[in-house]
Protein backbone atom coordinates (compact mmCIF):
# COMPACT_ATOMS: atom_id res chain seq x y z
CA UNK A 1 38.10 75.45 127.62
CA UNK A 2 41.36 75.33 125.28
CA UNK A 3 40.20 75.36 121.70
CA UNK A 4 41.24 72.27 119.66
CA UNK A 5 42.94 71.49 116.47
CA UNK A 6 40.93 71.37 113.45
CA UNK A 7 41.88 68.13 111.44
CA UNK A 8 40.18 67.41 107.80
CA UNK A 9 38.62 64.59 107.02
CA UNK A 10 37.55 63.54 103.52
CA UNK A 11 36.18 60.15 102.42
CA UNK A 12 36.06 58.38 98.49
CA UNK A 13 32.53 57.40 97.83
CA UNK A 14 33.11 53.95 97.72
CA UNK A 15 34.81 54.26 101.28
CA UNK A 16 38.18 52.82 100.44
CA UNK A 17 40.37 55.84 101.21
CA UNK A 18 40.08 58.77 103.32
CA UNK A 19 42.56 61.23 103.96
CA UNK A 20 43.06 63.56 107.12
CA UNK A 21 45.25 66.88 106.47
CA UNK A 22 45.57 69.57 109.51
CA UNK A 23 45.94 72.57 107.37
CA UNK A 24 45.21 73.25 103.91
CA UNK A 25 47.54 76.48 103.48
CA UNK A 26 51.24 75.97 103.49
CA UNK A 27 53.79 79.07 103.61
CA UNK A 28 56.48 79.53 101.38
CA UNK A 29 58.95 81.52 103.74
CA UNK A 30 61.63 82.17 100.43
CA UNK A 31 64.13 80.20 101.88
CA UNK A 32 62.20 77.61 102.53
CA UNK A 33 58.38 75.95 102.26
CA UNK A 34 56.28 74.03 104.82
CA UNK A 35 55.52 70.29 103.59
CA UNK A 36 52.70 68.49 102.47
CA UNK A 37 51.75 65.89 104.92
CA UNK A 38 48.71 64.09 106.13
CA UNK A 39 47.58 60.22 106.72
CA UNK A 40 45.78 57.90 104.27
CA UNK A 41 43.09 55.66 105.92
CA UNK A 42 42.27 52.63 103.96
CA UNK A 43 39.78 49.74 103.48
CA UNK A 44 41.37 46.57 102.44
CA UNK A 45 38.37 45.22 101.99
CA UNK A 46 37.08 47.82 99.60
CA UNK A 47 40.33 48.02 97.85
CA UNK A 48 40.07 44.24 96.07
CA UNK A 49 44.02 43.88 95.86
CA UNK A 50 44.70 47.57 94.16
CA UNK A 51 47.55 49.94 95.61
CA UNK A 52 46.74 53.69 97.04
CA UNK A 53 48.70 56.68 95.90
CA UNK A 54 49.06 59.96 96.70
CA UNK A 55 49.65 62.87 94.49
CA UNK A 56 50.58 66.20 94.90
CA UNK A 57 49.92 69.05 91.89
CA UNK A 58 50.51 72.14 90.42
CA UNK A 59 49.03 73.18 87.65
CA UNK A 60 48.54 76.82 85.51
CA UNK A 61 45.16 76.46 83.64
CA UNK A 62 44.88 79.55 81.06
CA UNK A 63 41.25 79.25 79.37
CA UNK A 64 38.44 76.71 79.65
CA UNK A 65 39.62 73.40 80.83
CA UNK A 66 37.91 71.83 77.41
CA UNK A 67 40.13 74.76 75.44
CA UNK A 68 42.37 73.24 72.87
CA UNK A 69 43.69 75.29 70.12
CA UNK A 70 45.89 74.43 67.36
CA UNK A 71 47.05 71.07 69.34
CA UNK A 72 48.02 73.52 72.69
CA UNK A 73 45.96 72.23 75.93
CA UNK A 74 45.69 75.64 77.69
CA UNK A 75 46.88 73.60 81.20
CA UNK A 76 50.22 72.80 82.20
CA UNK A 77 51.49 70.45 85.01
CA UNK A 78 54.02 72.58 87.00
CA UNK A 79 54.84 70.22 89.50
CA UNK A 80 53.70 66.16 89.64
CA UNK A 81 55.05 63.68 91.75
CA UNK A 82 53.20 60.34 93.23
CA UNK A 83 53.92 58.40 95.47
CA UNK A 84 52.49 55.05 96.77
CA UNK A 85 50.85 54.74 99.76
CA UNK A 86 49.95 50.88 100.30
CA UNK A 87 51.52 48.20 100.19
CA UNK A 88 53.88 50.97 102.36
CA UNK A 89 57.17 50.77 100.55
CA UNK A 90 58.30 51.74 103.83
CA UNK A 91 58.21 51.71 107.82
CA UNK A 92 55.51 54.02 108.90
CA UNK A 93 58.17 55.53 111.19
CA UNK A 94 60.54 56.68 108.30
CA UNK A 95 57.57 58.56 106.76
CA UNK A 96 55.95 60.49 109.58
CA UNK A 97 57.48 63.76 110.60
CA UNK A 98 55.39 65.27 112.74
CA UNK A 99 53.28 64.92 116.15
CA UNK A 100 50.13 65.55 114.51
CA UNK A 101 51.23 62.87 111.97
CA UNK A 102 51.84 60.25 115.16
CA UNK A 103 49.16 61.30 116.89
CA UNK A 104 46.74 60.19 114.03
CA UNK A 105 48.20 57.25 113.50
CA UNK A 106 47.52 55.74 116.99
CA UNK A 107 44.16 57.27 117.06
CA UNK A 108 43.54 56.04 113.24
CA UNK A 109 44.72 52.17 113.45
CA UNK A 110 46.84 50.35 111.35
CA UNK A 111 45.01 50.47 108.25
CA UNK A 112 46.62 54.45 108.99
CA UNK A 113 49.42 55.10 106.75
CA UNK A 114 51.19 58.70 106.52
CA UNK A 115 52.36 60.68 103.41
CA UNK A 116 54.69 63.72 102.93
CA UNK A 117 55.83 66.13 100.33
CA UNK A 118 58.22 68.67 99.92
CA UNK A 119 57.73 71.48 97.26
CA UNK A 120 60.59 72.31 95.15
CA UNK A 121 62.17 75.91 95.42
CA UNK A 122 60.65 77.49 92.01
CA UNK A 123 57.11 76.59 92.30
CA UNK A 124 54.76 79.86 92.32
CA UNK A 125 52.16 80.88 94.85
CA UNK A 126 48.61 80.18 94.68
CA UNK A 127 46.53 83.14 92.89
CA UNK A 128 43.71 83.46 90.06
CA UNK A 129 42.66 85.84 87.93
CA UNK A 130 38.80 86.92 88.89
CA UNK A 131 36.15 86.00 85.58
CA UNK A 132 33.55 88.03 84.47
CA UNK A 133 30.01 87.77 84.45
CA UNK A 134 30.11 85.94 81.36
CA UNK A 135 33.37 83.76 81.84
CA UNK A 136 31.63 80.98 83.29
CA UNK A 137 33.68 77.84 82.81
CA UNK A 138 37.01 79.40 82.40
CA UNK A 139 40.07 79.82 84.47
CA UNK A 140 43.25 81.70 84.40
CA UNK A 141 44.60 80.57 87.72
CA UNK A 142 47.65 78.46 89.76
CA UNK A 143 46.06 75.69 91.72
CA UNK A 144 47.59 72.94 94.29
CA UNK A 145 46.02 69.78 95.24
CA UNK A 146 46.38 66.60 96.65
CA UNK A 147 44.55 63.79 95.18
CA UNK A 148 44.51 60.38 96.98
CA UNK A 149 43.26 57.15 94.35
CA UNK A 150 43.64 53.45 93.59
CA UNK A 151 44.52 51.67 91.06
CA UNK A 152 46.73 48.93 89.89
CA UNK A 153 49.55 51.10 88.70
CA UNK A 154 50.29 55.10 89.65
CA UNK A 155 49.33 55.60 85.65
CA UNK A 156 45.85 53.71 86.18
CA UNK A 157 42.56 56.45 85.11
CA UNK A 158 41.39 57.63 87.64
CA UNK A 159 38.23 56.29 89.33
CA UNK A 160 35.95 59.16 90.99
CA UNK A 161 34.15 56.47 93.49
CA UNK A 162 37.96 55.51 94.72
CA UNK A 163 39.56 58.88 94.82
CA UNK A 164 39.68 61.62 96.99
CA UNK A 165 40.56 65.63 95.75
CA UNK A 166 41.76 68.12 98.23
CA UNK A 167 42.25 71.74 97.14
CA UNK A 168 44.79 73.75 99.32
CA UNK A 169 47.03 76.65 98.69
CA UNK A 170 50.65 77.80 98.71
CA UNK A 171 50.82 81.21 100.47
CA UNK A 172 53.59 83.91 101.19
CA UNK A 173 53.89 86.59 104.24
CA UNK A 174 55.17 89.75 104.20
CA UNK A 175 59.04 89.33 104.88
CA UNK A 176 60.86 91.41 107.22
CA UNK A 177 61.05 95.18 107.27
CA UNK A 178 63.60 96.66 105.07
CA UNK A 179 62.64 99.82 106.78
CA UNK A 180 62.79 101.10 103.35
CA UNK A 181 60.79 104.55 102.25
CA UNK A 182 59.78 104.13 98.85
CA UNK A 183 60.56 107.72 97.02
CA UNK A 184 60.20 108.81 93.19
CA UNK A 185 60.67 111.64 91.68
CA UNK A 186 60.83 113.41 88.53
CA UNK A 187 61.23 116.81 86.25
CA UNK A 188 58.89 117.73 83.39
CA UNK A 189 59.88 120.35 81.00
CA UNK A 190 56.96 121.98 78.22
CA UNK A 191 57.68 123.59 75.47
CA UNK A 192 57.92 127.72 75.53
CA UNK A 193 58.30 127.56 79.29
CA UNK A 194 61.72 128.21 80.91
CA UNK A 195 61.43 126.59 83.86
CA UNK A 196 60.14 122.72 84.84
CA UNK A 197 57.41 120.95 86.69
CA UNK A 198 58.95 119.00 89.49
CA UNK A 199 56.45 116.05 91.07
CA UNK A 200 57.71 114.00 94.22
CA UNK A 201 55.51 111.05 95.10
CA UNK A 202 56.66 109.14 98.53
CA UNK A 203 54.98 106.36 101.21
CA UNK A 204 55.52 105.55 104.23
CA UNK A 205 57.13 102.22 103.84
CA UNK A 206 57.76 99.23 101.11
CA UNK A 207 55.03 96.65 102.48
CA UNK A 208 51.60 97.19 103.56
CA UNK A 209 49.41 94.74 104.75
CA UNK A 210 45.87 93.26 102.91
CA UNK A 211 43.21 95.81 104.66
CA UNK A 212 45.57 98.37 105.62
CA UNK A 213 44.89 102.19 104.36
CA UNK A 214 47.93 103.44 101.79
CA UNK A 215 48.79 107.05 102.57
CA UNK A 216 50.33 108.64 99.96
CA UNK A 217 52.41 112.02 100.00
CA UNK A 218 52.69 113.88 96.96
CA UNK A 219 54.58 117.39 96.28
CA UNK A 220 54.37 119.31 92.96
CA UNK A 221 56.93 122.53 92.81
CA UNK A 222 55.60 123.89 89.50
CA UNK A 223 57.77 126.40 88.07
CA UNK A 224 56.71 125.86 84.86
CA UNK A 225 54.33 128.47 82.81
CA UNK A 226 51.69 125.67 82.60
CA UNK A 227 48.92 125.15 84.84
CA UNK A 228 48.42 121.84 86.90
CA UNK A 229 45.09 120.72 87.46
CA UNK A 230 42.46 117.51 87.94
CA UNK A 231 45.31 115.67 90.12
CA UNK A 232 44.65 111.77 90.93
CA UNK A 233 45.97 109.19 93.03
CA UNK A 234 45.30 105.79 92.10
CA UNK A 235 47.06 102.46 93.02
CA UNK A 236 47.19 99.93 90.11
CA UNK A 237 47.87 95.95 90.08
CA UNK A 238 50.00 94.71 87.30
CA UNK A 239 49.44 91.17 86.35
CA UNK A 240 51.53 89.05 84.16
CA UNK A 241 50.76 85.78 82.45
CA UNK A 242 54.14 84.85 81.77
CA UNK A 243 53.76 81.02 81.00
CA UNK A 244 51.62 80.99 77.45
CA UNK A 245 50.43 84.03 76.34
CA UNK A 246 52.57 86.83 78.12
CA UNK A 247 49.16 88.78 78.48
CA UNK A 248 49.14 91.75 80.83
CA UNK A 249 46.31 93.11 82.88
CA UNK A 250 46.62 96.67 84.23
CA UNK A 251 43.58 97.01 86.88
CA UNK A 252 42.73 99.86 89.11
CA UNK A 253 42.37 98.66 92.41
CA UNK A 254 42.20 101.72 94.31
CA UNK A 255 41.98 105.81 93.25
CA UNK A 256 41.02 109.26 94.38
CA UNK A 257 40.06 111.68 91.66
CA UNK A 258 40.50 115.09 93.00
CA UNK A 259 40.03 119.28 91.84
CA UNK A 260 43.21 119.97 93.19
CA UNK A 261 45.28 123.02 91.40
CA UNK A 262 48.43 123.72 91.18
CA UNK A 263 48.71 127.54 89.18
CA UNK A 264 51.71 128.20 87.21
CA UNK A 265 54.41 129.67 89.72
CA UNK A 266 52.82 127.59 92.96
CA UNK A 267 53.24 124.48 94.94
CA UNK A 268 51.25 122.01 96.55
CA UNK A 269 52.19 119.45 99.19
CA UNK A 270 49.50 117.18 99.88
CA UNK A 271 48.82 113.83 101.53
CA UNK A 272 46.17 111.22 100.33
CA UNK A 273 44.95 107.75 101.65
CA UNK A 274 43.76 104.97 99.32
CA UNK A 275 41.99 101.99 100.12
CA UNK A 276 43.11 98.90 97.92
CA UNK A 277 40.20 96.50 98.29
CA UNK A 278 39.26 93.57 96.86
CA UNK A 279 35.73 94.47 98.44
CA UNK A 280 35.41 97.90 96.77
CA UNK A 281 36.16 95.67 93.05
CA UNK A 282 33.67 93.02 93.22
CA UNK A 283 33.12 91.27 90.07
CA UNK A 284 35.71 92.93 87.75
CA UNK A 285 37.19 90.69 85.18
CA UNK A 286 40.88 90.21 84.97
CA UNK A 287 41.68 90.54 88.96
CA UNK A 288 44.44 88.91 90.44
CA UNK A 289 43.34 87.32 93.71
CA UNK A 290 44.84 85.19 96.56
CA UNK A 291 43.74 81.36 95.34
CA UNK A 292 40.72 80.37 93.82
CA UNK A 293 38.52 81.78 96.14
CA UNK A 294 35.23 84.45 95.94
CA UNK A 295 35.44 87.99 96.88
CA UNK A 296 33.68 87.69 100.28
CA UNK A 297 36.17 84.85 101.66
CA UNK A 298 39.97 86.12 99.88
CA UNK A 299 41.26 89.12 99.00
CA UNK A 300 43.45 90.78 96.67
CA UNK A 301 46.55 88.77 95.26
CA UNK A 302 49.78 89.22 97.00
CA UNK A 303 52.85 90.71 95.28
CA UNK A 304 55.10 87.82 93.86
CA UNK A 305 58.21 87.37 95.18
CA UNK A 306 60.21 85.76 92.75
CA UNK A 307 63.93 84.00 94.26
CA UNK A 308 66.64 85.31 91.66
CA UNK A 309 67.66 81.74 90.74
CA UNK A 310 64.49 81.02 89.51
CA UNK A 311 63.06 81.44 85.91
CA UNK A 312 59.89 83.94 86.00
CA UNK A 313 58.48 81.81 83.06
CA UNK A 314 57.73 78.98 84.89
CA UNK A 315 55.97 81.28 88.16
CA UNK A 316 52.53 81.25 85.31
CA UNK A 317 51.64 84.50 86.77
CA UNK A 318 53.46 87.45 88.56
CA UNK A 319 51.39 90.12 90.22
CA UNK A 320 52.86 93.35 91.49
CA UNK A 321 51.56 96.81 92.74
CA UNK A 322 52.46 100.39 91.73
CA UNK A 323 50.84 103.71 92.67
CA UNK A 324 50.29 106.38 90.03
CA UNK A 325 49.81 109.89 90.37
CA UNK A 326 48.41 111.71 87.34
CA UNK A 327 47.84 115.45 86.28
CA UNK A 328 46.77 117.24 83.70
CA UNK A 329 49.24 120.24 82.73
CA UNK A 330 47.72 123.04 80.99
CA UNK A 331 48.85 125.74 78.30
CA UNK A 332 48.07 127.78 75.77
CA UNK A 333 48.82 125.65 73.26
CA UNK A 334 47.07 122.86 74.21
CA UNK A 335 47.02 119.71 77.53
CA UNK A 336 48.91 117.01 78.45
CA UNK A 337 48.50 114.59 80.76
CA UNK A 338 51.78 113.91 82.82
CA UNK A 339 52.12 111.01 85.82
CA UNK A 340 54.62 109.11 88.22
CA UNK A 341 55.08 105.74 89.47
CA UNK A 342 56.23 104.32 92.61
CA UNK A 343 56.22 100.75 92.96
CA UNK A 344 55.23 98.71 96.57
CA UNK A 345 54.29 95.56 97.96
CA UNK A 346 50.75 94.36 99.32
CA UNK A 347 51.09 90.88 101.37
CA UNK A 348 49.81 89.34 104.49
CA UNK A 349 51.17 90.47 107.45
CA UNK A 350 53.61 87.48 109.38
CA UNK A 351 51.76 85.74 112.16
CA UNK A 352 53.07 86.97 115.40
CA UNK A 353 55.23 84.51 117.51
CA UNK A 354 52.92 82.44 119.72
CA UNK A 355 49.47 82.10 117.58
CA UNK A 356 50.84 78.53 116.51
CA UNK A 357 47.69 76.21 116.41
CA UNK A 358 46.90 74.14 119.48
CA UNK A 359 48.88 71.29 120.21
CA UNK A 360 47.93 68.00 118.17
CA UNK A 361 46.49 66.22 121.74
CA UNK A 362 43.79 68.93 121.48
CA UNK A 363 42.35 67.71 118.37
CA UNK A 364 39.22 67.36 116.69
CA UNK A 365 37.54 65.67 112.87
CA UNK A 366 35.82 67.67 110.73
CA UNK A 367 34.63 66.20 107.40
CA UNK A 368 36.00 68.51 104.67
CA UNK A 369 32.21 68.99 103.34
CA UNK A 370 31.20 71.04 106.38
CA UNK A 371 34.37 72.97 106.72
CA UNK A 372 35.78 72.79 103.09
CA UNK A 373 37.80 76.29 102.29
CA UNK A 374 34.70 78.23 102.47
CA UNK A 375 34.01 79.79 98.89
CA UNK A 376 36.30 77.53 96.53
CA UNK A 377 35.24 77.86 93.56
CA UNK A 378 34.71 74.01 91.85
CA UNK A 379 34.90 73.93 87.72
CA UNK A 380 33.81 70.75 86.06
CA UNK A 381 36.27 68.77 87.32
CA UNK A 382 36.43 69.13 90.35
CA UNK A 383 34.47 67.22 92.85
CA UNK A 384 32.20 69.28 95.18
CA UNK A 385 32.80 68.54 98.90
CA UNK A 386 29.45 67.93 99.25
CA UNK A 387 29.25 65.33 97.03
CA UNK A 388 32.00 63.14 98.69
């Protein structure tokens, strides 16, 4: 039996708009983004002469969404743009652009109307910063969603029984293999010792994949007349809130604390594997991960790949990788701790050719309460899928 084609469904309480969506993460491929499209069912009878819109957001929330301080609402609109649905403005042919899109609206009926939106070139990628225990209620994050609603106007408040909230995300892959070896090195010279510490720190390649092991090769020629000991390997995430407060978390995502020695005189050469989990960092406050998601159902966030015409201010928050080897070199005179850094990339891997979803005559309804992005986490206002 060919497996079918997942298609969302999600109804307003009052039953006068539901929207279908056959995905809910969209790619951002650098040079260009997959659109935002779906179809709007409506009820004329529940509607009582209003329009339907649709919306599409993005939106960096830094702090409690009630946080207001000195006049500054800690929430910023990235990205807005409405457009209205019914009365259609125009033929239903001029707005669908895709199979699935057709395909619903025979099977849906004529009160079946589609939408579509294209994101803009500088919008960032979907990724939150993981609260602490005792964080509950805020939100450092970059969300996307569509929101479908009537009203008499586009600027009407909107009503929760006549609205429908979708949350999906904006995701990158891995792009293609440079087939570059990441290599740093460096020279350390003490005081009262002739000759220097040289420490070489290299991977494999640029890119490694969510899951994957990091092996790490380091080499230490120490010529120097210290002696090199308590040697770790850690790698670190380095996340920048860029849009309000230019904060910077520094979090230690993976490490290996090790005895090795390296005696005055001697070398080492010495390969290490690190495991950069999001599993093995449950609950830590300040993590960068992929969307708003729990630990058990995303992962780490993926490095940000910023184009070069666009402003890093406006990305809210830019998350990048480094791995840092650290030593402690030791003299008569007294310690000091010297390190390296050698910055990567941790993404999802690109989906092979040929594990495209089943064609749209192979499809199937789910309501978005049963099979909702499993773990999103809702704040106060959003509306739980199990409540629509």
């Amino acid at each position: 039996m060919s497996p079918k084609r997942v298609v969302f469904k999600k109804v307003s309480r009052d039953k006068s708009v539901m929207v279908y969506m056959a995905k809910r993460d969209f790619v951002d491929h650098c040079d260009f983004v997959h659109p935002v499209d779906g179809v709007i069912v409506i009820d004329p009878l529940q509607l009582k002469g209003r329009k339907v819109y649709v919306m599409l957001s993005c939106t960096f929330r830094y702090g409690r969404q009630d946080m207001d301080v000195m006049g500054v609402a800690f929430r910023r609109d990235l990205f807005l743009v409405t457009r209205q649905v019914y009365p259609e403005l125009q033929d239903k042919e001029k707005l669908t652009h895709n199979k699935i899109q057709q395909k619903l609206l025979r099977k849906l009926g004529d009160n079946a109307f589609p939408f579509f939106f294209e994101f803009p070139d500088n919008l960032p990628c979907s990724v939150a910063l993981q609260p602490g225990p005792s964080d509950e209620g805020k939100k450092c994050a970059v969300e996307f969603e569509v929101k479908a609603f009537c009203g008499e106007t586009q600027n009407d408040r909107m009503d929760k029984q006549s609205s429908v909230r979708l949350a999906i995300r904006k995701i990158q892959f891995s792009p293609d293999d440079t087939k570059l070896v990441p290599v740093a090195e460096t020279t350390f010279e003490f005081l009262m010792s002739e000759r220097p510490l040289h420490v070489k720190l290299s991977l494999s390649k640029e890119t490694f994949y969510h899951g994957e092991p990091v092996p790490v090769n380091v080499e230490i020629t120490n010529s120097s007349s210290r002696n090199i000991k308590d040697i770790s390997v850690s790698v670190e995430q380095v996340t920048n809130v860029v849009l309000y407060s230019n904060d910077k978390y520094v979090k230690s995502v993976a490490k290996e604390e090790t005895q090795d020695a390296v005696p005055a005189g001697t070398s080492l050469k010495k390969d290490y594997t690190l495991y950069p989990l999001l599993a093995h960092n449950k609950d830590r406050r300040g993590l960068a991960l992929d969307g708003r998601l729990k630990h058990e159902d995303t992962n780490l966030a993926s490095s940000s790949i910023v184009k070069q015409e666009v402003l890093k201010e406006v990305q809210g928050m830019l998350v990048s990788y480094k791995l840092v080897v650290r030593m402690i070199a030791a003299g008569t005179i007294g310690s000091s701790e010297v390190s390296l850094e050698l910055p990567f990339k941790l993404m999802h891997p690109r989906p092979e050719p040929g594990t495209d979803p089943p064609p749209p005559d192979d499809m199937v309804f789910e309501d978005f309460k049963r099979a909702y992005l499993k773990g999103v986490v809702y704040g106060d206002d959003d509306e739980s899928p199990a409540e629509a």
